[in-house]
N, C-alpha and C. Protein backbone atom coordinates (compact mmCIF):
# COMPACT_ATOMS: atom_id res chain seq x y z
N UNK A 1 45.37 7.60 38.63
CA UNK A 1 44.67 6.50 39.25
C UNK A 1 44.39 6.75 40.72
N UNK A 2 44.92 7.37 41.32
CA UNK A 2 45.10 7.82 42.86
C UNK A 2 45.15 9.02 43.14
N UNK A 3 43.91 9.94 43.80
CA UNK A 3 43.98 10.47 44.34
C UNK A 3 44.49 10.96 45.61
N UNK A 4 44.96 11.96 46.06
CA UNK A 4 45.51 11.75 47.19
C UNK A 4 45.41 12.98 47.95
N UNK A 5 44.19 13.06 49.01
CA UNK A 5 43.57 13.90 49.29
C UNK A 5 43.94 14.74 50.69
N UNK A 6 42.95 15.56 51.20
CA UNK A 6 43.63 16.37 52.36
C UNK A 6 43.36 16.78 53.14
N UNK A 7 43.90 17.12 54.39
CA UNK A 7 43.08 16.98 55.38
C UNK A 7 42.63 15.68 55.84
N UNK A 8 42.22 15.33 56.71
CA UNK A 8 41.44 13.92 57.19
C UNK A 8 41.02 13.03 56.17
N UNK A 9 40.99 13.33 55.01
CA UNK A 9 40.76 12.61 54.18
C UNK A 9 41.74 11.39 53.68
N UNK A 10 41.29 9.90 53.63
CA UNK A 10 43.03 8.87 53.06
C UNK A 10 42.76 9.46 51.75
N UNK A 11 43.66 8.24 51.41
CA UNK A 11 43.74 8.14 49.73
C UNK A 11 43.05 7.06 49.46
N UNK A 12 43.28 7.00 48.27
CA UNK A 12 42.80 5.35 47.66
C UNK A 12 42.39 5.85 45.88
N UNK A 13 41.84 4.67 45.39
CA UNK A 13 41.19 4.42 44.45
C UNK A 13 40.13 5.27 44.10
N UNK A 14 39.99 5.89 42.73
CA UNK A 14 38.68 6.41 42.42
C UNK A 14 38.01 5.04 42.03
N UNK A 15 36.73 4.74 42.05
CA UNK A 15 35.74 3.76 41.69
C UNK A 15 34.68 4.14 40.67
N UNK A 16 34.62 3.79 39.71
CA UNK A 16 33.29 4.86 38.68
C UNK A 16 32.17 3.99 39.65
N UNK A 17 31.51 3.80 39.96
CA UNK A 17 30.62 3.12 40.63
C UNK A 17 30.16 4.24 41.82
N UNK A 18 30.80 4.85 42.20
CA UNK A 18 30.39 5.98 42.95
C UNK A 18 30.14 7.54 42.69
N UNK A 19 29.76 8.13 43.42
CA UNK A 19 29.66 9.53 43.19
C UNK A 19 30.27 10.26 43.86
N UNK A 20 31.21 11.58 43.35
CA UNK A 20 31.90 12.26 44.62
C UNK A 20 31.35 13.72 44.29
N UNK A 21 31.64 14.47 45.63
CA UNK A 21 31.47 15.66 45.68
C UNK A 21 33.27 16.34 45.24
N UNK A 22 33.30 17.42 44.67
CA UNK A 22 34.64 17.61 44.99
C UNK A 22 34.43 19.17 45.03
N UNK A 23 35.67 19.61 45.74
CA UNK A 23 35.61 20.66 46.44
C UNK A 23 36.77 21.56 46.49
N UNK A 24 37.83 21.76 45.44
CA UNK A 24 38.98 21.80 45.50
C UNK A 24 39.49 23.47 47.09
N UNK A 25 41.12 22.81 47.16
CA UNK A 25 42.03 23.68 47.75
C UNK A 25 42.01 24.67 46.91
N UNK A 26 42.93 24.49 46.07
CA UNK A 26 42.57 25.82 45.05
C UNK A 26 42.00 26.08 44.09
N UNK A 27 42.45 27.56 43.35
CA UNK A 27 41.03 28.32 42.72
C UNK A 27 41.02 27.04 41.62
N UNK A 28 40.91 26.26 40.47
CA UNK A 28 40.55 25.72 39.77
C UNK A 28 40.73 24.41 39.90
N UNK A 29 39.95 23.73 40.07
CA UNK A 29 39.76 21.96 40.34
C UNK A 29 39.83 21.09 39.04
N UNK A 30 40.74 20.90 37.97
CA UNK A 30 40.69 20.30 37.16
C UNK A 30 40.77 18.99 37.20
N UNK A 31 41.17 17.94 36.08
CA UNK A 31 41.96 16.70 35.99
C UNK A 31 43.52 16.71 36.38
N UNK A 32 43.97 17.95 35.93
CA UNK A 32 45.33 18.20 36.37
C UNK A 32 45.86 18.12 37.27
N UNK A 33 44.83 18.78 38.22
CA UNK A 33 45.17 19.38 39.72
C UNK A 33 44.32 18.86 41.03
N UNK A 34 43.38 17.24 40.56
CA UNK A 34 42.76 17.07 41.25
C UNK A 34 43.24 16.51 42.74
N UNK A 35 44.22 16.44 42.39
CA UNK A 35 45.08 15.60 43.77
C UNK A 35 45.26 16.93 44.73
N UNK A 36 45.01 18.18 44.28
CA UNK A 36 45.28 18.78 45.48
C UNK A 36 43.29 19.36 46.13
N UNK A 37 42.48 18.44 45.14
CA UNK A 37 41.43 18.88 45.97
C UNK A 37 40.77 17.41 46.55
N UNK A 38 39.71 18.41 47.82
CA UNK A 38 39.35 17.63 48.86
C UNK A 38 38.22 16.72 48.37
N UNK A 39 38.09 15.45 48.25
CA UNK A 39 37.29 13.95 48.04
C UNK A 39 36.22 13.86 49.16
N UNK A 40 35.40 14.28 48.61
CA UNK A 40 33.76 14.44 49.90
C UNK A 40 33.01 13.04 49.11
N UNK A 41 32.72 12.06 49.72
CA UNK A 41 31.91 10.76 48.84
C UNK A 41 30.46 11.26 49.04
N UNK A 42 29.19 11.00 48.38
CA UNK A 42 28.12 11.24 48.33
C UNK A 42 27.40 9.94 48.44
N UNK A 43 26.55 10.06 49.38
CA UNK A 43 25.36 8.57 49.19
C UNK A 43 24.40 8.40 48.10
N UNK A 44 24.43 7.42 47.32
CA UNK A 44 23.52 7.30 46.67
C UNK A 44 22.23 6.52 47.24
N UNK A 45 20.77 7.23 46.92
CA UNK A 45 19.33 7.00 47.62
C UNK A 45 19.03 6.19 46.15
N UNK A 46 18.43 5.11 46.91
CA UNK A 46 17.92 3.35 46.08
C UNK A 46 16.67 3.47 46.26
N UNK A 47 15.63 3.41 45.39
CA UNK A 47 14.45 2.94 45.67
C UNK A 47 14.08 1.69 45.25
N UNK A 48 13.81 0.58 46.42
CA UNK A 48 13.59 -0.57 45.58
C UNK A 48 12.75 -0.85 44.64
N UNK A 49 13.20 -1.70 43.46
CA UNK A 49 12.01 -1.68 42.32
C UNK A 49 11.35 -2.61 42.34
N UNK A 50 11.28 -3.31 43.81
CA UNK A 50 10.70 -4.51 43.50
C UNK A 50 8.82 -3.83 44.26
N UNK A 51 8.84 -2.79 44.60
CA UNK A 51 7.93 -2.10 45.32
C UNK A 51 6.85 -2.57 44.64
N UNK A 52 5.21 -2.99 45.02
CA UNK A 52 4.03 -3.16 43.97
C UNK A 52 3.02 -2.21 44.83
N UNK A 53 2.06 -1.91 44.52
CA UNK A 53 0.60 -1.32 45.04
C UNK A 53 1.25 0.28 45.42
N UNK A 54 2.07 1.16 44.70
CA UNK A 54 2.41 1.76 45.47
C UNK A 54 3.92 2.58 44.74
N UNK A 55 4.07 3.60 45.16
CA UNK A 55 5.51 4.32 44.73
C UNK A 55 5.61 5.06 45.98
N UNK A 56 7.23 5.11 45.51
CA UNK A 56 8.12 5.82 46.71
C UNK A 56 8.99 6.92 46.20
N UNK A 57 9.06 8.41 45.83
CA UNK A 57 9.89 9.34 45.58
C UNK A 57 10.69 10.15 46.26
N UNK A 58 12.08 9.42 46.78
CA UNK A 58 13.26 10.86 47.23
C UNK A 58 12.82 12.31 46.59
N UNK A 59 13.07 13.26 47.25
CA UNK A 59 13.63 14.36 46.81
C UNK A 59 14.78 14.36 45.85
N UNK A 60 15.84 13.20 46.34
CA UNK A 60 17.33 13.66 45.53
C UNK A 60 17.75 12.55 45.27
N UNK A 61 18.74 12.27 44.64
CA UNK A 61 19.29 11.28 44.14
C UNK A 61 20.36 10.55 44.70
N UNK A 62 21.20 11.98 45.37
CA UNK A 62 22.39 11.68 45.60
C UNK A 62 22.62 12.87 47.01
N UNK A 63 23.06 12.31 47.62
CA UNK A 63 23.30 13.39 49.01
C UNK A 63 24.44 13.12 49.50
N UNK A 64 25.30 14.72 49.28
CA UNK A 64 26.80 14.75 49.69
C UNK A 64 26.88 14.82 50.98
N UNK A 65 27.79 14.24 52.01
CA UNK A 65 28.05 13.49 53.00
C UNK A 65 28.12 15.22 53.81
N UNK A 66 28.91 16.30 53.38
CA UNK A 66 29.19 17.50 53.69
C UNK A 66 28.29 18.65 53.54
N UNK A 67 27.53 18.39 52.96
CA UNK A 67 27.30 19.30 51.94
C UNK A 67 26.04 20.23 53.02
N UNK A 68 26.15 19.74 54.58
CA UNK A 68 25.21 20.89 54.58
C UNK A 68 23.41 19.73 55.29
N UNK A 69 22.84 19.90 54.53
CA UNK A 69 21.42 19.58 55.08
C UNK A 69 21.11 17.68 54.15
N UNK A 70 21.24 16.68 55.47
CA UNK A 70 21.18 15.53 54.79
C UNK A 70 20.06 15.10 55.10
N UNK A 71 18.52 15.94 54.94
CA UNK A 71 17.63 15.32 55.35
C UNK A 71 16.75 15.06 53.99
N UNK A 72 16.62 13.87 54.11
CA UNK A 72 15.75 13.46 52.75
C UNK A 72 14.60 12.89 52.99
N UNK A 73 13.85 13.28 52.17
CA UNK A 73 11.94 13.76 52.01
C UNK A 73 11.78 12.57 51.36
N UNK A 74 10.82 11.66 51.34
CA UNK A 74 10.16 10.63 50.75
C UNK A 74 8.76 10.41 50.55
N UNK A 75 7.97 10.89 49.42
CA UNK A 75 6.69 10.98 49.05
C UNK A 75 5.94 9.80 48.48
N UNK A 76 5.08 9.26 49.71
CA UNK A 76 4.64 8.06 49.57
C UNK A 76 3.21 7.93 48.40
N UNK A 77 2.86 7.38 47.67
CA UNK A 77 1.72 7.27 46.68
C UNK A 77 1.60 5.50 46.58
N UNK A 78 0.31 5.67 47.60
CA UNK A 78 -0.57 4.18 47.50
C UNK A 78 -1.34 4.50 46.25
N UNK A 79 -1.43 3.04 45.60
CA UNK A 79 -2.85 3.22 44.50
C UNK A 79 -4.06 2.85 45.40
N UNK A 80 -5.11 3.41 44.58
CA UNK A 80 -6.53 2.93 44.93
C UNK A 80 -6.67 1.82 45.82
N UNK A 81 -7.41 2.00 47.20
CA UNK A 81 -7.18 1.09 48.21
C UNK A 81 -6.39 0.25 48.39
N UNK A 82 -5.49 0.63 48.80
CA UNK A 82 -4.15 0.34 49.35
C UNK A 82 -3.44 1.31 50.47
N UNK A 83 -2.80 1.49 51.32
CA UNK A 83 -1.99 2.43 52.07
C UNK A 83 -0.89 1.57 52.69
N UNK A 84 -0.04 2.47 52.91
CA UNK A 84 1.49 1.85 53.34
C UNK A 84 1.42 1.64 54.97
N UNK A 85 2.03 0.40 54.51
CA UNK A 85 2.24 -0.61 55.45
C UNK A 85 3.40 -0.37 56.28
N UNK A 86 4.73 -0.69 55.55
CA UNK A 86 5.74 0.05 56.14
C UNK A 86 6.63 0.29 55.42
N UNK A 87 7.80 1.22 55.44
CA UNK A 87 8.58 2.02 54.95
C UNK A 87 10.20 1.66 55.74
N UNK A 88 11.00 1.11 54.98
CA UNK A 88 12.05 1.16 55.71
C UNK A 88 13.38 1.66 54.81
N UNK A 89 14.54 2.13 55.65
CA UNK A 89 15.67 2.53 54.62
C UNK A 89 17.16 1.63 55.38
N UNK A 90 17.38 1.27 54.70
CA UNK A 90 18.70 0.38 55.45
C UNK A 90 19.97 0.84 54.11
N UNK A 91 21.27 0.81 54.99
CA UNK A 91 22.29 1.32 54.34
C UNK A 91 22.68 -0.06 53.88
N UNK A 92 23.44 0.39 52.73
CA UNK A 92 23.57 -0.84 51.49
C UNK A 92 25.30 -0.74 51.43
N UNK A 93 26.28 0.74 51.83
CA UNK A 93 27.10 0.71 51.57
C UNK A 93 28.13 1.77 52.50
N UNK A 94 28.70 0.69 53.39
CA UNK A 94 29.40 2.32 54.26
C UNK A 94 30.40 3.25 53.61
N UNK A 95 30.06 4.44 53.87
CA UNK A 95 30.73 5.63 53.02
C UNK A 95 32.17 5.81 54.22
N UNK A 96 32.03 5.14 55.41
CA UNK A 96 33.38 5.67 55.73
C UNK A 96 34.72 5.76 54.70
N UNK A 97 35.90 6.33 55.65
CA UNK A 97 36.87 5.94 54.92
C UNK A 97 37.71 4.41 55.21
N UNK A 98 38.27 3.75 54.26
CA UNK A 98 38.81 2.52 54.31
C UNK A 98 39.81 2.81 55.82
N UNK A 99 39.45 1.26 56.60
CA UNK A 99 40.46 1.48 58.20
C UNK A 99 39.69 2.36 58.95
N UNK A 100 38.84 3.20 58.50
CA UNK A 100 38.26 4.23 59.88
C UNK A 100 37.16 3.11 60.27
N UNK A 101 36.93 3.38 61.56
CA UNK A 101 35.60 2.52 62.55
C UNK A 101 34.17 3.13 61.84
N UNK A 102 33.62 1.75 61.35
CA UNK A 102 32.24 2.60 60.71
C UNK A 102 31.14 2.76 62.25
N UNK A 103 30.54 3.61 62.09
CA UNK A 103 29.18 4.09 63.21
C UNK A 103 28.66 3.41 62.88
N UNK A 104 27.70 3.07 61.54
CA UNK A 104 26.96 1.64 60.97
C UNK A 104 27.46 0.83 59.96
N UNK A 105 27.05 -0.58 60.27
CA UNK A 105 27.77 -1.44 59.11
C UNK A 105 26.16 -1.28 57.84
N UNK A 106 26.89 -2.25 56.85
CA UNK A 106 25.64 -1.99 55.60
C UNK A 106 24.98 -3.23 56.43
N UNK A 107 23.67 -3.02 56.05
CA UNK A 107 22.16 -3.89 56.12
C UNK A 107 22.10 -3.39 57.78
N UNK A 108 22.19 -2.07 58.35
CA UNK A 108 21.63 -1.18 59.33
C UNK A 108 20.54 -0.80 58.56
N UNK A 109 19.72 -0.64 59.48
CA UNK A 109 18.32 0.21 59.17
C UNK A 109 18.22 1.68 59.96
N UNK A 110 17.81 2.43 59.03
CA UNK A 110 17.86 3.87 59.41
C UNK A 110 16.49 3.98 59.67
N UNK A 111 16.55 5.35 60.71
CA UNK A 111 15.18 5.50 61.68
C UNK A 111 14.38 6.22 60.42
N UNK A 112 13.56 6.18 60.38
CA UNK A 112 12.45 7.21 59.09
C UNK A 112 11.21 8.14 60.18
N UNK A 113 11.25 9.00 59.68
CA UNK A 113 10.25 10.13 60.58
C UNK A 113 9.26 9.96 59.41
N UNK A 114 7.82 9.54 60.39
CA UNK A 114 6.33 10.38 59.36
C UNK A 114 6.25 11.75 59.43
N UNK A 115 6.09 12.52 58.91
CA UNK A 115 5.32 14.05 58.98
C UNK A 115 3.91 13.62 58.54
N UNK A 116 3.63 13.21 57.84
CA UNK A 116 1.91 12.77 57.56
C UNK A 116 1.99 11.55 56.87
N UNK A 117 1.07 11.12 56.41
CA UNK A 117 0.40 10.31 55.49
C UNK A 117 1.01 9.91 54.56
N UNK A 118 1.30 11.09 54.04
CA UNK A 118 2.34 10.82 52.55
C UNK A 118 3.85 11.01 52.24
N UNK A 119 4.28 11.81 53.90
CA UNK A 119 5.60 12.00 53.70
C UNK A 119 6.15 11.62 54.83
N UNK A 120 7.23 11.07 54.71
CA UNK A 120 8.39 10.86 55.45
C UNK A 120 10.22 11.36 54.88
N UNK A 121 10.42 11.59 56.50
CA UNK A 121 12.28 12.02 56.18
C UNK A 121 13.02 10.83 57.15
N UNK A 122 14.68 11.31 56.37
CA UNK A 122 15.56 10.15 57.34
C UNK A 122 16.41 11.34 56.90
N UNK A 123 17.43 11.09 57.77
CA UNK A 123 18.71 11.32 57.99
C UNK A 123 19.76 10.83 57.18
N UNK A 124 20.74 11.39 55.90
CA UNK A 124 21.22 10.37 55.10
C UNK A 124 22.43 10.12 55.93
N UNK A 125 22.69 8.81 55.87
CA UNK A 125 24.09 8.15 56.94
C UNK A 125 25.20 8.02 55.84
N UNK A 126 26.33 7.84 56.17
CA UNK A 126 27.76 8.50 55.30
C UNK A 126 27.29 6.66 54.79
N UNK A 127 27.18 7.05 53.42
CA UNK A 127 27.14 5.70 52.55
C UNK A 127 25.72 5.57 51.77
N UNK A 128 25.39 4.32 50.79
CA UNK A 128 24.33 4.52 50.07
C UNK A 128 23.46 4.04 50.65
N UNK A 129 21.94 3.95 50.28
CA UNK A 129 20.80 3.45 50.88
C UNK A 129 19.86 3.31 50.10
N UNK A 130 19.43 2.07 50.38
CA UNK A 130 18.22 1.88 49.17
C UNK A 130 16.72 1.76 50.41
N UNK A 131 15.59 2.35 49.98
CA UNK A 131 14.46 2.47 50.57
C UNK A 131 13.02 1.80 49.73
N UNK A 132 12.61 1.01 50.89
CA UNK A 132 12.07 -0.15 50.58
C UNK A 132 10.34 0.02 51.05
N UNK A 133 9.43 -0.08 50.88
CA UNK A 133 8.25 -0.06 51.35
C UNK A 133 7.28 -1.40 50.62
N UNK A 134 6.24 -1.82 51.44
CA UNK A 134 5.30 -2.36 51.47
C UNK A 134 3.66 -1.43 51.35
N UNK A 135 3.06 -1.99 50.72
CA UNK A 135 1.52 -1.35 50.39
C UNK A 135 0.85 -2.62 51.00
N UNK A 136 -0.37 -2.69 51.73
CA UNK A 136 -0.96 -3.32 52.04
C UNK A 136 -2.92 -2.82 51.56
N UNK A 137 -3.28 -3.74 51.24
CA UNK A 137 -5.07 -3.58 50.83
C UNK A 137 -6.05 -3.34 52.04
N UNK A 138 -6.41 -2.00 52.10
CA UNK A 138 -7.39 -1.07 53.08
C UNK A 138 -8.02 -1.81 53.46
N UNK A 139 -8.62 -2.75 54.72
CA UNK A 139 -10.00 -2.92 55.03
C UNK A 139 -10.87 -2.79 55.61
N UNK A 140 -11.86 -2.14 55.37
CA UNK A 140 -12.62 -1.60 55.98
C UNK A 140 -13.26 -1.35 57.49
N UNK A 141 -12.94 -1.36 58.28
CA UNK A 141 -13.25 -1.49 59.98
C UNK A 141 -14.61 -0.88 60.33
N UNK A 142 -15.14 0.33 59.72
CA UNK A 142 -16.83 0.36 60.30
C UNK A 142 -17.54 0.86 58.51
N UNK A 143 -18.87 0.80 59.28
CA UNK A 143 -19.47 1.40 58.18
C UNK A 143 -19.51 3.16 58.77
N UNK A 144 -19.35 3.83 57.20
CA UNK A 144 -19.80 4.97 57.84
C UNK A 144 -20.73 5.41 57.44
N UNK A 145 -21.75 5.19 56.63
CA UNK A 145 -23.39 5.34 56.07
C UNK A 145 -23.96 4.18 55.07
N UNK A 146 -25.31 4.42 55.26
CA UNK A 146 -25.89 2.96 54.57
C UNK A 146 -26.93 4.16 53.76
N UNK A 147 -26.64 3.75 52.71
CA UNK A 147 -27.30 4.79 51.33
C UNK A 147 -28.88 4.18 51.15
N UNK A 148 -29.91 4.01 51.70
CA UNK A 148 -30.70 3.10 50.88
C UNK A 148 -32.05 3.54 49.94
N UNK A 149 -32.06 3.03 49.00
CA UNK A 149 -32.91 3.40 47.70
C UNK A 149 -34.19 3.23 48.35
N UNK A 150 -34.88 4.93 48.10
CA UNK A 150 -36.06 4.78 49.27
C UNK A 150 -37.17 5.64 47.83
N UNK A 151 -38.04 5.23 48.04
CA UNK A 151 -39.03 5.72 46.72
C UNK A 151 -40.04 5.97 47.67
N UNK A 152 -40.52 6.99 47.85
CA UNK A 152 -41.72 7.58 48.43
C UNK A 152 -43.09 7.22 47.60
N UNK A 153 -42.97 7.35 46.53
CA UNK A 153 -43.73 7.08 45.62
C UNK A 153 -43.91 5.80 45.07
N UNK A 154 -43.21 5.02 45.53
CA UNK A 154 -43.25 3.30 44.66
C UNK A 154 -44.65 3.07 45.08
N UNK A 155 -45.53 1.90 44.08
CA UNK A 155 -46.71 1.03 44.64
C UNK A 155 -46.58 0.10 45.67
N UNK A 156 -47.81 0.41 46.41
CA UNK A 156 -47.52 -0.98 47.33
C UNK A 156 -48.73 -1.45 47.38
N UNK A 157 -48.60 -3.23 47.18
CA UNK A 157 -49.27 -4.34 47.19
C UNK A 157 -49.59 -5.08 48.37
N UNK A 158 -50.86 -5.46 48.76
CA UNK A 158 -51.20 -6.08 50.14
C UNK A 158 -50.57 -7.91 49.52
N UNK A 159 -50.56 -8.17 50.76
CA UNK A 159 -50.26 -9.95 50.56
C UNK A 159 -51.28 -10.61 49.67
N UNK A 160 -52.56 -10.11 49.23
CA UNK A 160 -53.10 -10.86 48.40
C UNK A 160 -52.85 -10.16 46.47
N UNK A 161 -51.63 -9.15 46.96
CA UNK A 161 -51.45 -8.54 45.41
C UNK A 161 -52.16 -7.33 44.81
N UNK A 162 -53.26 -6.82 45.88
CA UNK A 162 -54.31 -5.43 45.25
C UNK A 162 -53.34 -4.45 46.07
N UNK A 163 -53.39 -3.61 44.84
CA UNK A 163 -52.84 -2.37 45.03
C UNK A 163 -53.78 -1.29 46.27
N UNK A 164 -53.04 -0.86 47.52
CA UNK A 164 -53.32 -0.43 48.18
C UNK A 164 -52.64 1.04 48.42
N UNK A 165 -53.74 1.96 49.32
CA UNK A 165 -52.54 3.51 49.42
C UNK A 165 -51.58 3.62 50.29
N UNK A 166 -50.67 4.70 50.30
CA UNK A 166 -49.68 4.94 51.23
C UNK A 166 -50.07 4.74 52.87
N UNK A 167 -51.32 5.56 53.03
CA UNK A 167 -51.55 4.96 54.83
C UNK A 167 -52.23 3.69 54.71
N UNK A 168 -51.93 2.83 54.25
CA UNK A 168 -52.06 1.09 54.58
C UNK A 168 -51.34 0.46 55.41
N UNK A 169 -51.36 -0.31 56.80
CA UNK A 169 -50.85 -0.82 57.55
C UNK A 169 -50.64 -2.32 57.48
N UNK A 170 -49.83 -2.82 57.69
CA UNK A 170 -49.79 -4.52 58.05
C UNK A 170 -48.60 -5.20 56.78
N UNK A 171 -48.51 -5.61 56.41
CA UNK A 171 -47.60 -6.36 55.39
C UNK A 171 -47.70 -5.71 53.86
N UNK A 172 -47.04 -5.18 53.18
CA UNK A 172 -46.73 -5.08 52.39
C UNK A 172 -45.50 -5.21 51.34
N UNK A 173 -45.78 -5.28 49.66
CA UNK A 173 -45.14 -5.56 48.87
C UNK A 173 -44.94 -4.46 48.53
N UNK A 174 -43.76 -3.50 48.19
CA UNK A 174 -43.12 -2.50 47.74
C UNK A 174 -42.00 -2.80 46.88
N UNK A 175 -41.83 -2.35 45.94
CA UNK A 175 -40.50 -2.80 44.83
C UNK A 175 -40.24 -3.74 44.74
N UNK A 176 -40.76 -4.74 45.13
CA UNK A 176 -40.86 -6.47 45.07
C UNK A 176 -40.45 -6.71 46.51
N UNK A 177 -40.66 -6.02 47.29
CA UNK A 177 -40.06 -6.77 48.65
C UNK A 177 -40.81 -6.68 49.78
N UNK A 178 -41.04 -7.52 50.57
CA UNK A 178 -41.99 -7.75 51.98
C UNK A 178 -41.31 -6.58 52.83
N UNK A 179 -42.71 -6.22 53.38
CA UNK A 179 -42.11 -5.13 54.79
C UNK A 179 -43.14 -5.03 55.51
N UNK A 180 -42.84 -4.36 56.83
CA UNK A 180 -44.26 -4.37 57.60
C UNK A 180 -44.29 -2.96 57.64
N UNK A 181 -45.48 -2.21 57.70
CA UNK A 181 -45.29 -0.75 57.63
C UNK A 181 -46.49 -0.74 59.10
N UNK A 182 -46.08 0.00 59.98
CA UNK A 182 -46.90 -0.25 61.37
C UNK A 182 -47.55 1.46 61.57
């Protein structure tokens, strides 16, 4: 029921609710012999599911507190006009150890880096984190071309309705519509 670990590490309770890294002292880390190896806790990465217009994909699932490189990649995918609004990651669960001073308590928000458009990284903090984003609906701010249906060849009609030629000046009916051609 109790591990009892080493080095800087307390003891306590295993929890199935969590994930550990383990790392044993010596050569074989069994059930037998786990009390003589070292208890590394791992954060588990949350994506909220309440997310709409939009997905959010970690790289990983789970990122050991030790293990080396805790930078986690997040690949943003707006649907069809839509783009992200904002992106946030707040810790849900401090990984300290029980009695040690946590650096952050849970419902901290962790800083998130853009690299572009579609990706962002954070820093995983000792404990779990669930990452949350908003999609918001694109709108449009300028035009950037006006397409318009131009027939070189259409008929054009004077104001009294007789079909007249291309160098005709003054008011005309073209594709059903008034224009002045000068």
């Amino acid at each position: 029921d109790y591990i009892n670990a080493v080095g800087n590490y307390a003891s306590g309770t295993v929890s199935l609710n969590r994930t550990f890294a383990i790392e044993s002292t010596s050569t074989l880390a069994t059930v037998d012999n786990i009390a003589s190896a070292m208890i590394r806790p791992a954060g588990l990465i949350s994506i909220n599911a309440d997310i709409e217009n939009g997905t959010i994909v970690a790289d990983k699932d789970v990122c050991n507190f030790y293990a080396g490189n805790r930078q986690v990649t997040l690949t943003v995918t707006p649907v069809e006009n839509y783009k992200l609004d904002k992106i946030s990651v707040t810790l849900e669960q401090d990984g300290n150890a029980q009695g040690a001073p946590a650096m952050r308590r849970a419902g901290a928000e962790i800083a998130v880096t853009k690299v572009d458009d579609t990706t962002y990284t954070f820093e995983m903090p000792d404990g779990d984190v669930t990452v949350s984003a908003t999609f918001a609906k694109e709108v449009p701010t300028s035009i950037d071309s006006i397409d318009a249906d131009s027939d070189n060849n259409a008929v054009r009609y004077n104001i009294n309705g007789q079909r007249v030629s291309g160098d005709y000046r003054g008011i005309v009916i073209e594709n059903g519509k008034k224009r002045v051609v000068r």
